[in-house]
Protein backbone atom coordinates (compact mmCIF):
# COMPACT_ATOMS: atom_id res chain seq x y z
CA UNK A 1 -74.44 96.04 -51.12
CA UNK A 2 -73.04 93.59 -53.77
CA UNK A 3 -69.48 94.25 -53.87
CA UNK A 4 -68.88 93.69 -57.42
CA UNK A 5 -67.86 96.82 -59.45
CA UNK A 6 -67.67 98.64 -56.60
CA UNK A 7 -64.49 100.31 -54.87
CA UNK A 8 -63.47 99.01 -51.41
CA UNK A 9 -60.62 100.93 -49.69
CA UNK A 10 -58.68 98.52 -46.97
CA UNK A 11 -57.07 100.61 -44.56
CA UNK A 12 -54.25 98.46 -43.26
CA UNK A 13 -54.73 96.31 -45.96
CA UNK A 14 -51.00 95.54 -46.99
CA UNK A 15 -51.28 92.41 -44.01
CA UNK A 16 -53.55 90.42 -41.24
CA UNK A 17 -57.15 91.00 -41.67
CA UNK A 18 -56.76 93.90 -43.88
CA UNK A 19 -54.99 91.73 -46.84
CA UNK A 20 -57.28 89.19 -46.12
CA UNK A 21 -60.30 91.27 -46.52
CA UNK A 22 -59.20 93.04 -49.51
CA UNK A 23 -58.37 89.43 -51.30
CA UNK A 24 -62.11 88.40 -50.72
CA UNK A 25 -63.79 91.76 -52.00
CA UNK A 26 -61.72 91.51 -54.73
CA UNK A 27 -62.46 88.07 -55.67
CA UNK A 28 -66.12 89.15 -55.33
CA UNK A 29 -65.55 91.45 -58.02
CA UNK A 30 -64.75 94.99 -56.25
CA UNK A 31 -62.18 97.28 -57.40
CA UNK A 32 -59.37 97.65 -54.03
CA UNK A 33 -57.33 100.38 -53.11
CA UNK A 34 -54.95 99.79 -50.18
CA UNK A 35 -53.68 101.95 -47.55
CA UNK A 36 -50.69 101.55 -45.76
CA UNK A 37 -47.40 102.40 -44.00
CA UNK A 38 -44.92 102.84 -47.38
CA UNK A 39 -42.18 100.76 -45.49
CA UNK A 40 -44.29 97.79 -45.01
CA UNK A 41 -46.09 94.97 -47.19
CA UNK A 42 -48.82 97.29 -48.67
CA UNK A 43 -47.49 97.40 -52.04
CA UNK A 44 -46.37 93.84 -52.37
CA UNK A 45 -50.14 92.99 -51.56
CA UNK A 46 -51.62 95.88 -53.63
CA UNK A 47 -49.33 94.11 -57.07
CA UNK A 48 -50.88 90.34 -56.02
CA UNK A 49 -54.53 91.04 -55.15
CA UNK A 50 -54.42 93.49 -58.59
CA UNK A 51 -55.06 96.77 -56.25
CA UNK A 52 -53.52 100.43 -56.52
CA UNK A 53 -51.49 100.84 -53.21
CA UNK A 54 -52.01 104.34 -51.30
CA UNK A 55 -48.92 105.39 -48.61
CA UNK A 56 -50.41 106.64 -45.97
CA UNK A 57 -49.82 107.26 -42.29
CA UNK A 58 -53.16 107.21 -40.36
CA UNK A 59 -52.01 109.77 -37.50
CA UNK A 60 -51.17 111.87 -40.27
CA UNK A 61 -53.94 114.26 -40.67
CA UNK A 62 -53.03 115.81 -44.08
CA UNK A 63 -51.13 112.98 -45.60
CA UNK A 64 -54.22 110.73 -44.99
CA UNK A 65 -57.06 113.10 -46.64
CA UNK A 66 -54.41 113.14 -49.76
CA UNK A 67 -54.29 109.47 -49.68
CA UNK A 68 -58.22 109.22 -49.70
CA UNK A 69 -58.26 111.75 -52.62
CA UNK A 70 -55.89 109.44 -54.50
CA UNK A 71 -58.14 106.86 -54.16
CA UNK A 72 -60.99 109.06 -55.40
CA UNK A 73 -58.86 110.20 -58.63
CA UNK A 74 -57.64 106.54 -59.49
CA UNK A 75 -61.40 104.66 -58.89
CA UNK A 76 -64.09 107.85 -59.30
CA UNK A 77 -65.45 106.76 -55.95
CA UNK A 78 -65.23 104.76 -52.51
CA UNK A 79 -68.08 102.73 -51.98
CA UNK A 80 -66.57 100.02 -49.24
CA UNK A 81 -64.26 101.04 -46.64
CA UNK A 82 -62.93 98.26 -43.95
CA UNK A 83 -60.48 100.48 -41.75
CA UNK A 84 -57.84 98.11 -39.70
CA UNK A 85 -55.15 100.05 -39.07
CA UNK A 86 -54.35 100.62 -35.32
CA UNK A 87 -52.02 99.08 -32.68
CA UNK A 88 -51.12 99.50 -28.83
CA UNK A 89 -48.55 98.78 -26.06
CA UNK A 90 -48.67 97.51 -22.63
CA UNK A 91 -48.63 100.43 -19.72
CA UNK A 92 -51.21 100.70 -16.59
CA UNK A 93 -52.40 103.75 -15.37
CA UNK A 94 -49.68 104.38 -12.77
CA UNK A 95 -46.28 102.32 -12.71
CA UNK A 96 -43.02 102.40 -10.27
CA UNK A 97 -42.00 105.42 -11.40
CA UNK A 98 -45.70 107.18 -11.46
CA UNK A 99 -48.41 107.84 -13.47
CA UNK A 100 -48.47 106.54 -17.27
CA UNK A 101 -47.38 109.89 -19.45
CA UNK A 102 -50.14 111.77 -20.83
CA UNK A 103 -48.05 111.75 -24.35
CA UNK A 104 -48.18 108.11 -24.40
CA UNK A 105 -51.54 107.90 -23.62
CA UNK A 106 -52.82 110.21 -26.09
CA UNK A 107 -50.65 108.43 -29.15
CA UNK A 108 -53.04 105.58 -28.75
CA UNK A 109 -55.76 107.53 -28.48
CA UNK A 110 -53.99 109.21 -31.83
CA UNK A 111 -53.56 106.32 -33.51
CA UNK A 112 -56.77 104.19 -33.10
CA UNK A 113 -59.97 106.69 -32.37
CA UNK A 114 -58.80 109.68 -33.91
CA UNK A 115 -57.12 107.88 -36.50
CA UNK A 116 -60.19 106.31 -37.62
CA UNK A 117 -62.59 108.70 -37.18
CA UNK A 118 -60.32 110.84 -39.15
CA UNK A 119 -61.08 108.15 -42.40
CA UNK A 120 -64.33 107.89 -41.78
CA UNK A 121 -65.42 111.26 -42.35
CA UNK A 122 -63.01 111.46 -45.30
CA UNK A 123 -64.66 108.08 -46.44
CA UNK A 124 -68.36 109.33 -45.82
CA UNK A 125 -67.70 112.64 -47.61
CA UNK A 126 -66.93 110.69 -51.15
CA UNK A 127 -69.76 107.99 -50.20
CA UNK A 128 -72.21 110.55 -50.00
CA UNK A 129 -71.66 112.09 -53.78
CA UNK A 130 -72.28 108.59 -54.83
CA UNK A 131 -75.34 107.74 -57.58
CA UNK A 132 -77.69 105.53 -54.61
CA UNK A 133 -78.75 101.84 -55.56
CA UNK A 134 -81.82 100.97 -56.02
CA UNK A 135 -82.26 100.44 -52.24
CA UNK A 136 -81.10 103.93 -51.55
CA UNK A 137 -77.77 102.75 -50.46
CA UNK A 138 -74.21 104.74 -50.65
CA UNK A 139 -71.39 103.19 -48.72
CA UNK A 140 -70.35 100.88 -46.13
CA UNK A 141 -67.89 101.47 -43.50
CA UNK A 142 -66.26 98.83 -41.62
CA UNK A 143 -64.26 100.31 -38.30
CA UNK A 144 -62.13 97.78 -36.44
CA UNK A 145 -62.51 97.67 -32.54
CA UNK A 146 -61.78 94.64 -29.83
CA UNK A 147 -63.12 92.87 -27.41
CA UNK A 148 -60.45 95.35 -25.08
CA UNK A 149 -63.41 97.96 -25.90
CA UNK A 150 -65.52 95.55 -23.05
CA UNK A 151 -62.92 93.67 -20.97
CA UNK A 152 -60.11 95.36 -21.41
CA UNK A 153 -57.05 93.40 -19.32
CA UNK A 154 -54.30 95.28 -17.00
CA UNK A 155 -51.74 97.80 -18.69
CA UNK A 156 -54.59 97.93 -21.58
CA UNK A 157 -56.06 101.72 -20.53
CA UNK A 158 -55.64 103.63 -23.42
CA UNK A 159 -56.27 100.99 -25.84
CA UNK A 160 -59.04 99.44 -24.34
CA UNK A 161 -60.44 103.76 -24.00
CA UNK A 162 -59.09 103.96 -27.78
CA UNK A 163 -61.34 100.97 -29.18
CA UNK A 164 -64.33 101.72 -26.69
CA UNK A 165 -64.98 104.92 -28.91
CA UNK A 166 -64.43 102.99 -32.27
CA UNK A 167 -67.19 100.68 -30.45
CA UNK A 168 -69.34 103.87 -29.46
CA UNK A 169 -69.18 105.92 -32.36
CA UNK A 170 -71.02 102.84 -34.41
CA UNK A 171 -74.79 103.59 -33.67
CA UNK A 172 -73.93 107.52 -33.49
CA UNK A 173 -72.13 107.66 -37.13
CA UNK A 174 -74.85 105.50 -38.50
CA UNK A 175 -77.62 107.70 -37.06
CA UNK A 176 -75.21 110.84 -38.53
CA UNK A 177 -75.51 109.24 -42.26
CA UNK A 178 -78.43 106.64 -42.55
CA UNK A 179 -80.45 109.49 -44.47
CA UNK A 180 -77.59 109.54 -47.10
CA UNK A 181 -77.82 105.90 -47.28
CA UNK A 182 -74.61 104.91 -45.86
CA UNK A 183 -73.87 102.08 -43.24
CA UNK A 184 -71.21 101.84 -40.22
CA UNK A 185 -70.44 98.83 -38.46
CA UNK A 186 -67.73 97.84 -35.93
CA UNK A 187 -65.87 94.26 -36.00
CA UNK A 188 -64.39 93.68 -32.73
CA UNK A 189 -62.10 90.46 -32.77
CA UNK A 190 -60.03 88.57 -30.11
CA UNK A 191 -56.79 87.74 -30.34
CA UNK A 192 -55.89 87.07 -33.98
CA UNK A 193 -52.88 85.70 -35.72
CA UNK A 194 -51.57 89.13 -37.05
CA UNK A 195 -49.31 91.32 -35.81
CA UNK A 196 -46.99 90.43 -33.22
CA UNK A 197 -48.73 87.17 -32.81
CA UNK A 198 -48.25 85.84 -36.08
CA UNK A 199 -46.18 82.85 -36.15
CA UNK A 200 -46.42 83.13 -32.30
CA UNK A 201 -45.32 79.63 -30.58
CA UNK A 202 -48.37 77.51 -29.85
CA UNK A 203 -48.42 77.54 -26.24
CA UNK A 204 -48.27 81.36 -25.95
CA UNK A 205 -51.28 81.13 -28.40
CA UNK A 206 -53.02 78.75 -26.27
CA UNK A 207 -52.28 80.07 -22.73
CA UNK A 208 -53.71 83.66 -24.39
CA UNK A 209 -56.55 81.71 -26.02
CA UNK A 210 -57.56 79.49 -22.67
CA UNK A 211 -60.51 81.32 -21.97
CA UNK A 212 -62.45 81.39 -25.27
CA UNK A 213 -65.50 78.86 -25.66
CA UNK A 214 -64.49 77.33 -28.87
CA UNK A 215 -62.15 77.70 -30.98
CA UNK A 216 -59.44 77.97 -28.17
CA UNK A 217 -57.01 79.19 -30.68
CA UNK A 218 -56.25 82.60 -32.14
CA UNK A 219 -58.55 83.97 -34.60
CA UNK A 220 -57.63 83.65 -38.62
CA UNK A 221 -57.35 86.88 -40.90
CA UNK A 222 -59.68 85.26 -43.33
CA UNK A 223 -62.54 84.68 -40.62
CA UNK A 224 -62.38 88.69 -40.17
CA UNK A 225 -62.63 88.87 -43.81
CA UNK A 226 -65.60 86.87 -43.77
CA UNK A 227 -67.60 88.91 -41.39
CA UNK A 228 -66.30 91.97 -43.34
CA UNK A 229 -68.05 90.36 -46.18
CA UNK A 230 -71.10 89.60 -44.59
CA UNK A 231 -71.35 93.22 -43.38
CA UNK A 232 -71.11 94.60 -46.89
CA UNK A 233 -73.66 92.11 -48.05
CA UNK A 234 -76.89 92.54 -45.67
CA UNK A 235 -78.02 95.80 -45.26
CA UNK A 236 -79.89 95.19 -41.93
CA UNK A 237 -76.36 95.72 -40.23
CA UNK A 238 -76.09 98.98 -39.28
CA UNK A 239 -74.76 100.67 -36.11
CA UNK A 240 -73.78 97.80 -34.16
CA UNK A 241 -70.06 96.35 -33.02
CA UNK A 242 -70.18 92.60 -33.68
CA UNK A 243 -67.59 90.73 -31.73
CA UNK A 244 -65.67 88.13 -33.01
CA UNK A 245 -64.15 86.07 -30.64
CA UNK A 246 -65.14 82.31 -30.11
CA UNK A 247 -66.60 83.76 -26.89
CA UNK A 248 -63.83 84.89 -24.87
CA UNK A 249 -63.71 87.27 -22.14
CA UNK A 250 -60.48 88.45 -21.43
CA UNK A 251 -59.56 87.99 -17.52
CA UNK A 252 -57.88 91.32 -15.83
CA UNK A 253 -54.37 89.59 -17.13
């Protein structure tokens, strides 16, 4: 899909790989709407990168289907959506005091699988009332999963569970829409410089990063944003979770 003209919706896009994937569609020529928290950097990015910025709350079920239909009234459409909005904490199954609460569990679960999969069908739904190419194309989604999904370390269970089904709902979804024409794909990156590790000291970064093939460093927001691009680009990538990672495996810790 040529990006140009068309409208991309970055979930998370207001930092990290989100801002940096919304920058590069929209110097390719798409129209960007951003989603994110209203408290954080969504709307300074939105006013730079020339977007419309869209508050919205991903574990909020209602507020996020508004946000999508404010997208919808403000572009006429969502061709592109890159979803990166998602997040974890440290906690193994059982600890001293016994067995990780359910609640806790089931917020991550909340916030990354159901989150997404809560966008996408909100995201397919628009895609598929879209006029088709001339190759018979719709949309594009672009979920955001981790290399956790296959290794995950120790204290990572319901993240690593959270981002497996972002990686296994690729090929299904795809199978679900490919007769409307529209795409899924999964990124799945290492350790990137976002988040909590941005502006991380270097030898944290490199004692986390020890284990990759090359680069031994943490990944850059901008090399997600390439692959994003890519994905959009060829059509022949469809259902699959690509990881991005320098070849790391994470070890249990």
């Amino acid at each position: 899909m040529d990006a140009a003209n068309k409208v991309a919706v970055i979930v998370g896009g207001g930092s990290g790989m989100g801002r940096a994937t919304a920058e590069l569609l929209a110097a390719a020529g798409a129209k960007i709407a951003i989603l994110d928290l209203p408290d954080g950097r969504g709307p300074e990015a939105a006013k730079e990168i020339g977007a419309t910025f869209h508050a919205c709350d991903v574990t909020d079920e209602t507020g996020t289907e508004a946000a999508i239909e404010e997208v919808v009234a403000a572009h006429g459409a969502i061709h592109i959506a890159v979803n990166t909005a998602g997040g974890g904490v440290s906690k193994r199954t059982i600890g001293k005091n016994g067995p990780l609460p359910l609640a806790d569990f089931r917020s991550i679960i909340e916030l990354n699988l159901i989150g997404t999969f809560n966008l996408n069908r909100l995201q397919a739904w628009h895609m598929s009332k879209n006029e088709p190419e001339d190759t018979g194309e719709r949309g594009v989604i672009i979920n955001t999963a981790s290399i956790a999904a296959f290794e995950g370390q120790i204290g990572q269970v319901s993240y690593t569970a959270a981002k497996a089904g972002i990686a296994g709902m690729s090929l299904t979804m795809a199978r679900d829409l490919g007769s409307l024409g529209i795409r899924v794909m999964a990124i799945a990156p290492s350790l990137f410089a976002t988040g909590l590790l941005e502006g991380a000291p270097q030898e944290i970064i490199d004692v986390l990063t020890k284990d990759a093939a090359f680069p031994r460093r943490a990944g850059r927001p901008e090399e997600y944003a390439w692959l994003a691009e890519s994905i959009v680009r060829n059509p022949m990538l469809n259902g699959q979770t690509i990881r991005l990672d320098g070849g790391q495996r994470f070890a249990p810790k």
